[in-house]
Protein backbone atom coordinates (compact mmCIF):
# COMPACT_ATOMS: atom_id res chain seq x y z
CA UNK A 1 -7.71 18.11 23.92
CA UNK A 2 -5.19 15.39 24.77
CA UNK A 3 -2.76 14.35 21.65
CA UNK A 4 -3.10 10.77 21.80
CA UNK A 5 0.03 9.67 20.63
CA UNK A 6 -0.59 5.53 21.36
CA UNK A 7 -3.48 5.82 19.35
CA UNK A 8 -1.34 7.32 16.26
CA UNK A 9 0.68 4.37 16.10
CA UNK A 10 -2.28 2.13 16.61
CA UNK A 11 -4.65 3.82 13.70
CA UNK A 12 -1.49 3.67 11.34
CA UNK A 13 -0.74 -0.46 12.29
CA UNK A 14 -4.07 -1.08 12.58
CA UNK A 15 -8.04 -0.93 11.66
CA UNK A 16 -9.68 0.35 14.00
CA UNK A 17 -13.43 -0.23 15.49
CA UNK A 18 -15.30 2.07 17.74
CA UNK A 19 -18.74 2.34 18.91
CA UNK A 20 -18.82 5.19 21.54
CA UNK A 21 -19.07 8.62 20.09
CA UNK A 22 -18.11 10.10 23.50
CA UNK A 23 -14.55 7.85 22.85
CA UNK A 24 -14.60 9.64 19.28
CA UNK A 25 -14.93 13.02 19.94
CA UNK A 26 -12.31 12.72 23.17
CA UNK A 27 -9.50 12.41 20.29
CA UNK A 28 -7.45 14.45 18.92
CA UNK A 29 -7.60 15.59 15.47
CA UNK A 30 -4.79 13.53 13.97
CA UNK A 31 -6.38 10.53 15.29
CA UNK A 32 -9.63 11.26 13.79
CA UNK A 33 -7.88 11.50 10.52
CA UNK A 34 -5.89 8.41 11.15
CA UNK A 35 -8.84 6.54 11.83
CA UNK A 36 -11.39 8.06 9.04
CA UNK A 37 -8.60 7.51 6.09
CA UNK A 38 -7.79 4.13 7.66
CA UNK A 39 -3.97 5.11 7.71
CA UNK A 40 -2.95 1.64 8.57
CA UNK A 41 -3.82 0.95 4.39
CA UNK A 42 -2.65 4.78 3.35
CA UNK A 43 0.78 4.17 4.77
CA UNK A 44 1.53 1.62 1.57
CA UNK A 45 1.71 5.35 0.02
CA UNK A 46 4.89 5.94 2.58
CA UNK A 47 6.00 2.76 1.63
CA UNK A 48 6.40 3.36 -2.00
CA UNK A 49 7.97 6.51 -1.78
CA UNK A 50 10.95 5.32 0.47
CA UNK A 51 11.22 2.70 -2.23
CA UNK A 52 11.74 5.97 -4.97
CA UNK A 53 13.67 7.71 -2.20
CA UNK A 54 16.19 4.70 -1.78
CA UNK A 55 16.56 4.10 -5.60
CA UNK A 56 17.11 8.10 -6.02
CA UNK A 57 19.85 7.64 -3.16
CA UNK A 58 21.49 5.12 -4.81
CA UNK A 59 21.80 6.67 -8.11
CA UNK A 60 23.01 10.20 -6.11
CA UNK A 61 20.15 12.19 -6.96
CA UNK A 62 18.60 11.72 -3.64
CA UNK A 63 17.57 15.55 -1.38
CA UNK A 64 15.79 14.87 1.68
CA UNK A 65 13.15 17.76 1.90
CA UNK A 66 11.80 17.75 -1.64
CA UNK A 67 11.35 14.07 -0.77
CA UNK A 68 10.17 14.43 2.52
CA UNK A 69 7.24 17.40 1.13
CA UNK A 70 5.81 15.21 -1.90
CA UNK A 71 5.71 12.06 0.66
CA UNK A 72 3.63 13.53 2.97
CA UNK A 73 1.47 15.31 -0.25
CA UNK A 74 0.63 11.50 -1.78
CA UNK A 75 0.07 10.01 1.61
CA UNK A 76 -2.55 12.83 2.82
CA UNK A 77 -4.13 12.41 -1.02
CA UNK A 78 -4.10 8.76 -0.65
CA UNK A 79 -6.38 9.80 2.59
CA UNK A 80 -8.20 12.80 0.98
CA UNK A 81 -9.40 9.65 -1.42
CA UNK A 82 -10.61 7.61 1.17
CA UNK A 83 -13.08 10.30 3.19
CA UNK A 84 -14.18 11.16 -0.66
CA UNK A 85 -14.90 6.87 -1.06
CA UNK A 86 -16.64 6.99 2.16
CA UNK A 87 -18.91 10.16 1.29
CA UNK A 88 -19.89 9.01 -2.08
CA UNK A 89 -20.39 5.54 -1.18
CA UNK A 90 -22.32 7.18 1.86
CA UNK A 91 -24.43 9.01 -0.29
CA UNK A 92 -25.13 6.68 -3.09
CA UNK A 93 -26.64 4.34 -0.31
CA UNK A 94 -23.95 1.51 -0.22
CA UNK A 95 -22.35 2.02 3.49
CA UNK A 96 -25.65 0.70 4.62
CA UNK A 97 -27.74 -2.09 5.77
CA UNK A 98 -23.79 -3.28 7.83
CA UNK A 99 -22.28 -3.01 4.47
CA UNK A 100 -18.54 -4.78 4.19
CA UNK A 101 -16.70 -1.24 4.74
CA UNK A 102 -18.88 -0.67 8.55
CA UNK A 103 -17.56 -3.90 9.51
CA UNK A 104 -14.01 -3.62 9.85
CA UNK A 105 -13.80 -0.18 10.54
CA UNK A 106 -14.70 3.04 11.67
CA UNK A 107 -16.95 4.71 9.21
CA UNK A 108 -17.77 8.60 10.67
CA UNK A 109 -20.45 9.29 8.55
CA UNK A 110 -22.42 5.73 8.74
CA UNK A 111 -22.01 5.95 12.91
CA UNK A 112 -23.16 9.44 13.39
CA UNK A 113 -19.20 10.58 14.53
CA UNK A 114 -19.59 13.30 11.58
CA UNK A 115 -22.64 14.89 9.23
CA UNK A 116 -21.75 15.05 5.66
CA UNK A 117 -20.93 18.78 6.13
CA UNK A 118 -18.24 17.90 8.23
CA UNK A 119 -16.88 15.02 6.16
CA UNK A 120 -16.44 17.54 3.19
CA UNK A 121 -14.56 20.06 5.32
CA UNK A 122 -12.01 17.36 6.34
CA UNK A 123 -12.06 16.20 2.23
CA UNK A 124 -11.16 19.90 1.68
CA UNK A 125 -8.64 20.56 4.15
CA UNK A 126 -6.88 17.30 3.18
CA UNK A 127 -6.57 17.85 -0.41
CA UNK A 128 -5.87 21.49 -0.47
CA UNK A 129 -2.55 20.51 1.90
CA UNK A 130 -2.11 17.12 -0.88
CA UNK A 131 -2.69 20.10 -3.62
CA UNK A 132 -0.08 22.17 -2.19
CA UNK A 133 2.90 19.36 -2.20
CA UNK A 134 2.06 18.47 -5.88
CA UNK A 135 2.35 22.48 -6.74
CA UNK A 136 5.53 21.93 -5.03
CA UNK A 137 6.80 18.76 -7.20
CA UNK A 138 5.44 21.35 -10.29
CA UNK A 139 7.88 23.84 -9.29
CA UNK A 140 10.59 22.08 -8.53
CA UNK A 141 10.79 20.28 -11.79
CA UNK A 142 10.40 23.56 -13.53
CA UNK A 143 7.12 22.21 -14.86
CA UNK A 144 8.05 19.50 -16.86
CA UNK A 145 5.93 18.13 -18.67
CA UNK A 146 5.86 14.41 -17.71
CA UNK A 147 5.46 15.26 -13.81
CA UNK A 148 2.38 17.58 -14.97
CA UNK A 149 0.62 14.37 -16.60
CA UNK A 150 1.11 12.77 -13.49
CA UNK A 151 0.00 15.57 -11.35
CA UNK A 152 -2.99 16.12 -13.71
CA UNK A 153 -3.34 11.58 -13.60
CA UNK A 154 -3.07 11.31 -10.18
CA UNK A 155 -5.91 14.25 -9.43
CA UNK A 156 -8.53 12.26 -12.08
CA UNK A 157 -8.04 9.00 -9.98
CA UNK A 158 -8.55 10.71 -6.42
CA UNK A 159 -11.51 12.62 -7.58
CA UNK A 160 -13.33 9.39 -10.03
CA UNK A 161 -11.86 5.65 -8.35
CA UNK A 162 -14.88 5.53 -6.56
CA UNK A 163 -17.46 6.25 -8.89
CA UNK A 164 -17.10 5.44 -11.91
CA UNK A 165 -13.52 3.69 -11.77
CA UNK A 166 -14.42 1.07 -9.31
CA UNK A 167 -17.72 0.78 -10.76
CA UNK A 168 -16.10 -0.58 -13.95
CA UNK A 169 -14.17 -2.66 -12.80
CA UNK A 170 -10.81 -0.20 -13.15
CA UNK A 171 -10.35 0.40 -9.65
CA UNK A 172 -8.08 -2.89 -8.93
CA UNK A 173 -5.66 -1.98 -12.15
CA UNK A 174 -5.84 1.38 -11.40
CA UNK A 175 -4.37 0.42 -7.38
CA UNK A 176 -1.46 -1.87 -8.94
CA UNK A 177 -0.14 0.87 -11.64
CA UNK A 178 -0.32 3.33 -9.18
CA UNK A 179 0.99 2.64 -6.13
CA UNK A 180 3.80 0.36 -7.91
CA UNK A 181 5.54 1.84 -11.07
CA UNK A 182 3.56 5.49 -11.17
CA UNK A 183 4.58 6.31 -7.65
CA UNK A 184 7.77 4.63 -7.22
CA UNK A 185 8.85 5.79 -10.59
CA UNK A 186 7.19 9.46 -10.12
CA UNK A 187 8.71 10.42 -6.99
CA UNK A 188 12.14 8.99 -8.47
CA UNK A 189 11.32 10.78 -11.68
CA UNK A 190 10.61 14.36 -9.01
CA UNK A 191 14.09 14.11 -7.01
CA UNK A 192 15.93 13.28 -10.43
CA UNK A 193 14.79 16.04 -12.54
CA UNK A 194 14.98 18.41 -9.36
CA UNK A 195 18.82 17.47 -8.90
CA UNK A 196 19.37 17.09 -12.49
CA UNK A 197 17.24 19.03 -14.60
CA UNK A 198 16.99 15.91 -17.11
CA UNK A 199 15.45 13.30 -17.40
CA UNK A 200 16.90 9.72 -15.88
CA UNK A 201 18.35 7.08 -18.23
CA UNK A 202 16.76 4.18 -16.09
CA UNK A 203 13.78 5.57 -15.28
CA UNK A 204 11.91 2.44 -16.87
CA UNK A 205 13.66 0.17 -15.27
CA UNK A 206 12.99 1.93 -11.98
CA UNK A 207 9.13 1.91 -13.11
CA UNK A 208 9.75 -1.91 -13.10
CA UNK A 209 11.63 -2.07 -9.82
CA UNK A 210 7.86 -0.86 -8.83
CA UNK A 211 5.91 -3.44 -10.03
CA UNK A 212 6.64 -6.47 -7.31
CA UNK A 213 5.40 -3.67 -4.60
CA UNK A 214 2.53 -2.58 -6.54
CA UNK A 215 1.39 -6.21 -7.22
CA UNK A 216 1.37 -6.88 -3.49
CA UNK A 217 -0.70 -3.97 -2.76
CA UNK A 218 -3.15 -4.71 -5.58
CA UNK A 219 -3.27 -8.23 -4.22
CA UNK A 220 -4.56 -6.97 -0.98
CA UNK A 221 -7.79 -4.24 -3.14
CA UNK A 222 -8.45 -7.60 -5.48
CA UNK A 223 -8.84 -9.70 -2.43
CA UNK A 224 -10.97 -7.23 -0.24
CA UNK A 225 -13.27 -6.77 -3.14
CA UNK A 226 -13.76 -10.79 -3.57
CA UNK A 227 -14.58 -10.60 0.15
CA UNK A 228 -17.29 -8.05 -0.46
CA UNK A 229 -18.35 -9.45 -3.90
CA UNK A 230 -21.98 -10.73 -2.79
CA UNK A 231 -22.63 -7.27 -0.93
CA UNK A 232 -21.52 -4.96 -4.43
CA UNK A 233 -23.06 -7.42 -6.30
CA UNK A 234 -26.50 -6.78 -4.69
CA UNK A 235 -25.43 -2.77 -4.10
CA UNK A 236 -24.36 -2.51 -8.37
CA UNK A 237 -20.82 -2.00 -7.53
CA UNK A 238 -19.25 -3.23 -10.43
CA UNK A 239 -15.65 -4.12 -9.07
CA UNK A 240 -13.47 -6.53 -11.04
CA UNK A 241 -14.30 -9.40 -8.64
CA UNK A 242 -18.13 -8.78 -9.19
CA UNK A 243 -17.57 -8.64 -13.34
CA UNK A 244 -15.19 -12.20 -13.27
CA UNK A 245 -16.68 -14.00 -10.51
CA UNK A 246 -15.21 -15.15 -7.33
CA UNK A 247 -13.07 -18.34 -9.08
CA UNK A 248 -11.52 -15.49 -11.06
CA UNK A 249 -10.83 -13.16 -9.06
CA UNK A 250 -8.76 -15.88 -6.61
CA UNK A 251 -6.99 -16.88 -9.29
CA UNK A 252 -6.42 -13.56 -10.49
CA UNK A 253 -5.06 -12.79 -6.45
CA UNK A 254 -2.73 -15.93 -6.77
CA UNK A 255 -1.00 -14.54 -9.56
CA UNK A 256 -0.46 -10.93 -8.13
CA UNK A 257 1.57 -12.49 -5.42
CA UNK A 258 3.77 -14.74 -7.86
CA UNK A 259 4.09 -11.83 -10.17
CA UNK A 260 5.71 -10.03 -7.18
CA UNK A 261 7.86 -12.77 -6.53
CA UNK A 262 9.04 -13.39 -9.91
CA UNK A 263 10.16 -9.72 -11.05
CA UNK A 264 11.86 -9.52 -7.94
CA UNK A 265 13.88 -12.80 -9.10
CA UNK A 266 14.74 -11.53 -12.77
CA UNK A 267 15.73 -8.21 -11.53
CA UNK A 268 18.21 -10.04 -9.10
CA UNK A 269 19.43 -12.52 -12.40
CA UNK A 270 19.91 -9.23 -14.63
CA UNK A 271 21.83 -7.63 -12.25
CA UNK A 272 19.25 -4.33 -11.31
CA UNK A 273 19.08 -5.97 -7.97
CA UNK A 274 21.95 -7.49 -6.09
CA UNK A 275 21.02 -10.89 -3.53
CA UNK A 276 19.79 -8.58 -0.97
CA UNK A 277 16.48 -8.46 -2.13
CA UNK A 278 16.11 -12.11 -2.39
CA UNK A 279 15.54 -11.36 1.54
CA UNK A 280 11.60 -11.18 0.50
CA UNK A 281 11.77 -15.27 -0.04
CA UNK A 282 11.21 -15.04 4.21
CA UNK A 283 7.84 -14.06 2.90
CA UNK A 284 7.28 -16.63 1.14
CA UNK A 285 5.48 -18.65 4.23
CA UNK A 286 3.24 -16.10 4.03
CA UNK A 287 2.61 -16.26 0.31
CA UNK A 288 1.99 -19.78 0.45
CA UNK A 289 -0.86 -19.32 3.28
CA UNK A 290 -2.68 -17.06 1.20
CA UNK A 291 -2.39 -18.47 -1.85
CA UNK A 292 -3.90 -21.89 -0.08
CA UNK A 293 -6.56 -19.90 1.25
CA UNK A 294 -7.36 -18.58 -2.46
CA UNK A 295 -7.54 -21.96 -3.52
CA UNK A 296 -10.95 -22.52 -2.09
CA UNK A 297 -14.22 -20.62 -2.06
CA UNK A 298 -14.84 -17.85 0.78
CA UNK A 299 -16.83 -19.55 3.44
CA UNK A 300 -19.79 -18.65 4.61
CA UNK A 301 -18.95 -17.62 8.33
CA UNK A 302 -15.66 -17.05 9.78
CA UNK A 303 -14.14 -20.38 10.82
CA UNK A 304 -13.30 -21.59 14.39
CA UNK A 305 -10.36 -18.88 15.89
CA UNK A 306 -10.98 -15.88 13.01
CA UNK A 307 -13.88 -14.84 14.18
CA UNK A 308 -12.26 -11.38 15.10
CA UNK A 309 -11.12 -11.11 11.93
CA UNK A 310 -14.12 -11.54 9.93
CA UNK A 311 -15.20 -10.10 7.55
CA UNK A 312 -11.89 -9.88 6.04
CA UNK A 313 -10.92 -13.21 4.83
CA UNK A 314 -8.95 -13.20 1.10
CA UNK A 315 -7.70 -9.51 1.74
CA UNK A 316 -7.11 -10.38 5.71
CA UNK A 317 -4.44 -13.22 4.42
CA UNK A 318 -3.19 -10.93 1.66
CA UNK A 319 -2.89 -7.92 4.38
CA UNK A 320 -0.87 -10.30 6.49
CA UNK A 321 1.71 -11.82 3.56
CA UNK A 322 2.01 -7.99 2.39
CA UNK A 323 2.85 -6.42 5.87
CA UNK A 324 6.56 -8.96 5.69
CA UNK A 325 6.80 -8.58 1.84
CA UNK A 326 6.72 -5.02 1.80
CA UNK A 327 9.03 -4.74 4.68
CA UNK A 328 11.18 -7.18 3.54
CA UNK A 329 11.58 -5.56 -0.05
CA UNK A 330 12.33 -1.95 1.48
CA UNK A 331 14.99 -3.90 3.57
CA UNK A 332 16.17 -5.48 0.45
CA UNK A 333 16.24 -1.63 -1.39
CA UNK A 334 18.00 -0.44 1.91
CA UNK A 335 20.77 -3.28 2.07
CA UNK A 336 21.65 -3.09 -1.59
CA UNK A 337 21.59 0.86 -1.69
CA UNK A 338 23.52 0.89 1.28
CA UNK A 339 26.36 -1.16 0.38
CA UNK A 340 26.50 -0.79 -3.36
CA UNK A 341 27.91 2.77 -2.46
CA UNK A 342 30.81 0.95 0.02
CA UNK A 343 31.47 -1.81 -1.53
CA UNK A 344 34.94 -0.73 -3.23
CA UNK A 345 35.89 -0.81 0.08
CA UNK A 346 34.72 -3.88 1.47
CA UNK A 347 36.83 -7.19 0.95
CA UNK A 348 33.25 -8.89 -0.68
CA UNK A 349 31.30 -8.25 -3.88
CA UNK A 350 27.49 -7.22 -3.16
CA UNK A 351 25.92 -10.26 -4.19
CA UNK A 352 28.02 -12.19 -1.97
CA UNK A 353 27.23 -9.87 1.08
CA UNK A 354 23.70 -10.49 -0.03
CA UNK A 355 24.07 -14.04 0.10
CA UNK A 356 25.94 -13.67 4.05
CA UNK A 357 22.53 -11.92 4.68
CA UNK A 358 20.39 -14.51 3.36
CA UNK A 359 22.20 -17.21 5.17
CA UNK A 360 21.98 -14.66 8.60
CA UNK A 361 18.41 -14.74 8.13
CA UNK A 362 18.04 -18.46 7.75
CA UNK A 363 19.67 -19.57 10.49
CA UNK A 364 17.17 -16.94 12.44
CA UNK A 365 14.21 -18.54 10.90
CA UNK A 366 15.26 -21.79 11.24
CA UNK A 367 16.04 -20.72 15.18
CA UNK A 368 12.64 -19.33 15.50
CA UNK A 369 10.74 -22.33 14.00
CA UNK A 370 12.70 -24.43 16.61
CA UNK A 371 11.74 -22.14 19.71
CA UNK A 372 8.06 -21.98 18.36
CA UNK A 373 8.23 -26.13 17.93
CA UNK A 374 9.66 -26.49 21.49
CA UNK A 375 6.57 -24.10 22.70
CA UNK A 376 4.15 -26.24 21.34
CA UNK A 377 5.30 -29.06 23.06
């Protein structure tokens, strides 16, 4: 069998849709796994863990390996979680009748690419390797105490956030505390007590470092389930969009993205942060397109030119304003890290080599939007 290496970077970008099982089994098996656990969503996992990883770096507690073994661990359970949504939801009879999840995406079980047998052997293989790396964490922070609660947490959300988390309506809060101050500040909290043996002094403020990254990525779970609200509705599916309503549930979206924003600001004002991470206001286009699509009711159909897009509409906006946000804020974590350990030997202060950054990428913005104008015409 032929490692398809194109199709690894397109299943981790990308959602992908198939129809031919022939085309199915013809990949190899990292592609089926990419494709099942919808990698192109698991790799926010990756995504907050560089953010710990950068933070550790900067505060000289950083070792590569350790960090390296529980990344890979939380982004294969982040997967493991997904073929266990898909086989419960499966079996409880929601992934039919084209439910929301078989329209954007492959679904193995629902198209007839795996039996249930098979989908369980996968769900096994991937959590004893995500079971492994969090043994690993265990032993090398001596088994403290804190990293066992969240070894023993994270397990209990894997195993239940399909049924009965997202059921009642804890799934969405459950996305945001996780993947922003639990991971962030749990892999920090891993590589610090593994270097130090005690427990970091700014751990907490770490945790809320976290929270602008996990309110993007929570933006993107509120929104999807708003899109899907009429099918859980009529399936029981008691998601938080379903218990508020769909005015709600916008609103509540709208304020997920300005909560990001806004920490982001007052850790840059209290001095956390230096300028550099005011590079995520070149989001802020994006921000303001999605929150003026969450101003109005989901339509009915796609409208004219989204058609291939549908039926992601709130969480296909918040998908696109979280791809340059999250990139954005890692490049922020990367510039800051990076230069707060050579600044004694640079002429400028950090804030001011943030602020030479920001104007770098405003004259490229404003360069682009004049190229883009001059296309149109």
């Amino acid at each position: 069998m032929k490692i398809n290496f194109g199709m690894w970077r397109k299943a981790t970008w990308e959602l992908i849709k198939m129809d031919d099982k022939k085309e199915w089994e013809s990949l190899d098996v990292v592609s089926k796994w990419f494709i099942a656990t919808r990698s192109a969503v698991t790799t926010v996992t990756i995504y907050s863990s560089i953010i710990a990883g950068l933070l550790a770096w900067r505060d000289n507690i950083f070792s590569f390996w350790p960090w390296l073994i529980v990344t890979l661990g939380l982004f294969i359970a982040h997967g493991t979680n997904n073929l266990l949504n898909d086989y419960t939801d499966y079996s409880r009879g929601v992934d039919k009748d084209n439910y929301f999840r078989t329209q954007y995406g492959v679904h193995p079980l629902v198209q007839g690419f795996w039996t249930k047998s098979q989908q369980i052997q996968w769900f096994i293989v991937s959590g004893v390797l995500a079971f492994l790396s969090g043994i690993f964490a265990l032993w090398y922070t001596q088994l403290n105490p804190t990293v066992i609660g969240l070894f023993a947490f994270g397990a209990l959300v894997l195993l239940f956030y399909t049924w009965p988390m997202k059921y009642w309506a804890l799934g969405e809060l459950a996305i945001f505390v996780i993947w922003g101050p639990i991971l962030i500040a749990g892999v920090y909290l891993v590589l610090a007590i593994g270097a130090t043996g005690i427990w970091p002094q700014n751990f907490w403020m770490v945790a809320l470092a976290g929270i602008p990254f996990g309110a993007s990525v929570a933006s993107i779970n509120v929104a999807k389930h708003t899109d899907k609200l009429d099918d859980d509705k009529k399936k029981g599916v008691g998601t938080f969009p379903v218990r508020v309503g769909q005015t709600v549930a916008r609103y509540t979206t709208m304020a997920t993205v300005v909560i990001a924003y806004a920490v982001v600001i007052y850790l840059v004002a209290t001095g956390y942060f230096s300028t550099f991470m005011l590079l995520i206001l070149f989001a802020a286009q994006r921000a303001v397109y999605a929150i003026g699509v969450l101003t109005k009711p989901r339509p009915e159909g796609p409208p004219a030119g989204f058609e291939v897009f549908w039926p992601t509409w709130f969480s296909g906006f918040a998908f696109y304003h979280n791809r340059m946000f999250a990139g954005l804020f890692i490049l922020g974590v990367l510039l800051d890290t990076f230069f707060r350990k050579f600044t004694g030997a640079l002429p400028l202060t950090l804030n001011w080599l943030g602020a030479i950054a920001l104007g770098i990428g405003l004259v490229i913005a404003i360069a682009r939007f004049v190229m883009d104008k001059s296309k149109k015409k």
